[in-house]
C-alpha atoms as a PDB file:
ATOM      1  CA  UNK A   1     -16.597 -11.046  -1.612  1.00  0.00           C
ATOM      2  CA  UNK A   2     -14.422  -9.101   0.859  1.00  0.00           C
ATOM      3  CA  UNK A   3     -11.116 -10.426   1.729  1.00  0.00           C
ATOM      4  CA  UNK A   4      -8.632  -9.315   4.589  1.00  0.00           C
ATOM      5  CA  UNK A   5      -5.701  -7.575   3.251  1.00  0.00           C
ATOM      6  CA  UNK A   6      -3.103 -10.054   4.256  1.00  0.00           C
ATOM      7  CA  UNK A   7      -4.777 -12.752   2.930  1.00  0.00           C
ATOM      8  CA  UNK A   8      -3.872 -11.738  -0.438  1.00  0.00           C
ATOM      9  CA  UNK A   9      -0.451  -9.532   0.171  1.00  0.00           C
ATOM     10  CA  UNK A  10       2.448  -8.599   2.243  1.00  0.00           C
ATOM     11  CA  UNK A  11       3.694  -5.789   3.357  1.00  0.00           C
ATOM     12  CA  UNK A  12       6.973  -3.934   4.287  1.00  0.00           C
ATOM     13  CA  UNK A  13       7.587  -0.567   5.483  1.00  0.00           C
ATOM     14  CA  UNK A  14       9.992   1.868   6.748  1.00  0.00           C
ATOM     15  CA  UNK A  15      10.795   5.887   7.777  1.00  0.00           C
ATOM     16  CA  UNK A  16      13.286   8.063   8.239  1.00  0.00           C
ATOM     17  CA  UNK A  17      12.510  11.206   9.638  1.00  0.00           C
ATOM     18  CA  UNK A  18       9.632  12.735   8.906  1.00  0.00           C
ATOM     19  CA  UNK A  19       8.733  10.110   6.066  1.00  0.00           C
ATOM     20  CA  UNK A  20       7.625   7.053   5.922  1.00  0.00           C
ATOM     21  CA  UNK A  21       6.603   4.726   3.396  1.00  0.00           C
ATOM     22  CA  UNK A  22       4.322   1.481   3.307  1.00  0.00           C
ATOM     23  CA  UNK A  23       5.009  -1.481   0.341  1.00  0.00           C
ATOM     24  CA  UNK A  24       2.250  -4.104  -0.476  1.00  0.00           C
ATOM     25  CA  UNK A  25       3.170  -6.744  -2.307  1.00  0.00           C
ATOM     26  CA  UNK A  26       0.938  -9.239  -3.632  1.00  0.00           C
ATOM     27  CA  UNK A  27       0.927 -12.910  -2.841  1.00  0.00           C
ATOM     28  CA  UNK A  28      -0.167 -13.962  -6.345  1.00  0.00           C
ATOM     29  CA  UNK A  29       0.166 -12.275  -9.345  1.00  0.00           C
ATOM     30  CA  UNK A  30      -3.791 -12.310  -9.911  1.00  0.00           C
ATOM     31  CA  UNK A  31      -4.108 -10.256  -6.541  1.00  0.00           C
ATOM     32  CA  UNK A  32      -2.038  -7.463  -7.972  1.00  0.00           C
ATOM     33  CA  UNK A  33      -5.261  -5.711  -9.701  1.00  0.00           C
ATOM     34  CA  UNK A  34      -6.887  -6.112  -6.809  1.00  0.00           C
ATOM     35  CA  UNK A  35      -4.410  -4.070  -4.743  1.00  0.00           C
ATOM     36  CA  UNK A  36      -4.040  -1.553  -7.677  1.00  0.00           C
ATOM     37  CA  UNK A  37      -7.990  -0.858  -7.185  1.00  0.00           C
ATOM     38  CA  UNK A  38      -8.051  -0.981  -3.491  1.00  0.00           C
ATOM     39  CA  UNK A  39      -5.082  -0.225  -2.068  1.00  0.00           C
ATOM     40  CA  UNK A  40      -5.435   3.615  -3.087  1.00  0.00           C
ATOM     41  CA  UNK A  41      -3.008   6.627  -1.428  1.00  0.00           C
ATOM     42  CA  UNK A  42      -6.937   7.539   0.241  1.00  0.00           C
ATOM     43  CA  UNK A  43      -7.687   4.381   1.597  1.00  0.00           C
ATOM     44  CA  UNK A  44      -3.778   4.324   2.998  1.00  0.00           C
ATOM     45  CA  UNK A  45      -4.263   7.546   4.379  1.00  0.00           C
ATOM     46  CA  UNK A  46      -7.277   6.634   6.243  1.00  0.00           C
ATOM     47  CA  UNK A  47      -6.056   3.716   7.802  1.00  0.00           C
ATOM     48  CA  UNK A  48      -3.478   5.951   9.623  1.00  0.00           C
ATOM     49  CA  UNK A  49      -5.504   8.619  10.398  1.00  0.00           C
ATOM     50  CA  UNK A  50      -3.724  10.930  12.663  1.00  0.00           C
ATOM     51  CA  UNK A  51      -0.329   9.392  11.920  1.00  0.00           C
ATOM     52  CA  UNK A  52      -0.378  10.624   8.420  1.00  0.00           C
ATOM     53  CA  UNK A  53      -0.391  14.427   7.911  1.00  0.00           C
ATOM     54  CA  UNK A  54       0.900  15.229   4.506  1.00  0.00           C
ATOM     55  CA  UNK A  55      -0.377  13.437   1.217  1.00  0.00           C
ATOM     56  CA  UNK A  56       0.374   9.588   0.272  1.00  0.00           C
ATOM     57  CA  UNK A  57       2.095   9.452  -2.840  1.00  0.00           C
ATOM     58  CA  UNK A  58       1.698   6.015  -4.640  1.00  0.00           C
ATOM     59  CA  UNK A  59       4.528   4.735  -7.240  1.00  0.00           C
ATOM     60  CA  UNK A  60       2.936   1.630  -9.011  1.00  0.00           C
ATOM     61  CA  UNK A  61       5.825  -1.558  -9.181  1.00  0.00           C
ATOM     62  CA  UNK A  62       3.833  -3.869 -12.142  1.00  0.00           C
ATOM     63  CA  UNK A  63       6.712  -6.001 -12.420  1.00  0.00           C
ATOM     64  CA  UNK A  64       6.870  -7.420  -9.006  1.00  0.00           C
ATOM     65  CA  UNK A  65       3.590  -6.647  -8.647  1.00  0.00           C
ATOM     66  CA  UNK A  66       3.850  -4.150  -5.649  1.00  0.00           C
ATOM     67  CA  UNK A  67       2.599  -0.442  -4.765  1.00  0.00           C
ATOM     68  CA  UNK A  68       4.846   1.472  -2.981  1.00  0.00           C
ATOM     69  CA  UNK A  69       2.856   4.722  -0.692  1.00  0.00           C
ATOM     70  CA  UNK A  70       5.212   7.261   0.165  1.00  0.00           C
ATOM     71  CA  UNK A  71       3.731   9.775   2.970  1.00  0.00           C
END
């Protein structure tokens, strides 16, 4: 079954300079595997194509269950 992202997450996000940084946090804590399998640095990247430039760096927050991509 495919699912649209925010129907299972939120997200927040922010830059400074040159760097920016993307958060999803999931809704329920059942949807946090999900995002851990799909919400890859890759798949981030892509989704910005041409705005992203440098790798996406993921740092995995299990205990709020959140990713946090770094680019």
């Amino acid at each position: 079954m495919r699912v649209q992202l925010r129907q299972i997450c939120h997200a927040r996000s922010g830059d400074k300079g040159d760097t920016a940084n993307l958060g999803l946090i999931a809704n329920k804590e059942e949807h946090y595997p999900v995002l851990r399998k799909y919400g890859t640095p890759e798949r981030v990247k892509q989704h910005f194509d041409g705005m992203v430039i440098s790798p996406v760096e993921r740092f995995e927050l299990p205990n709020i269950g959140a990713l946090k991509n770094d680019a």
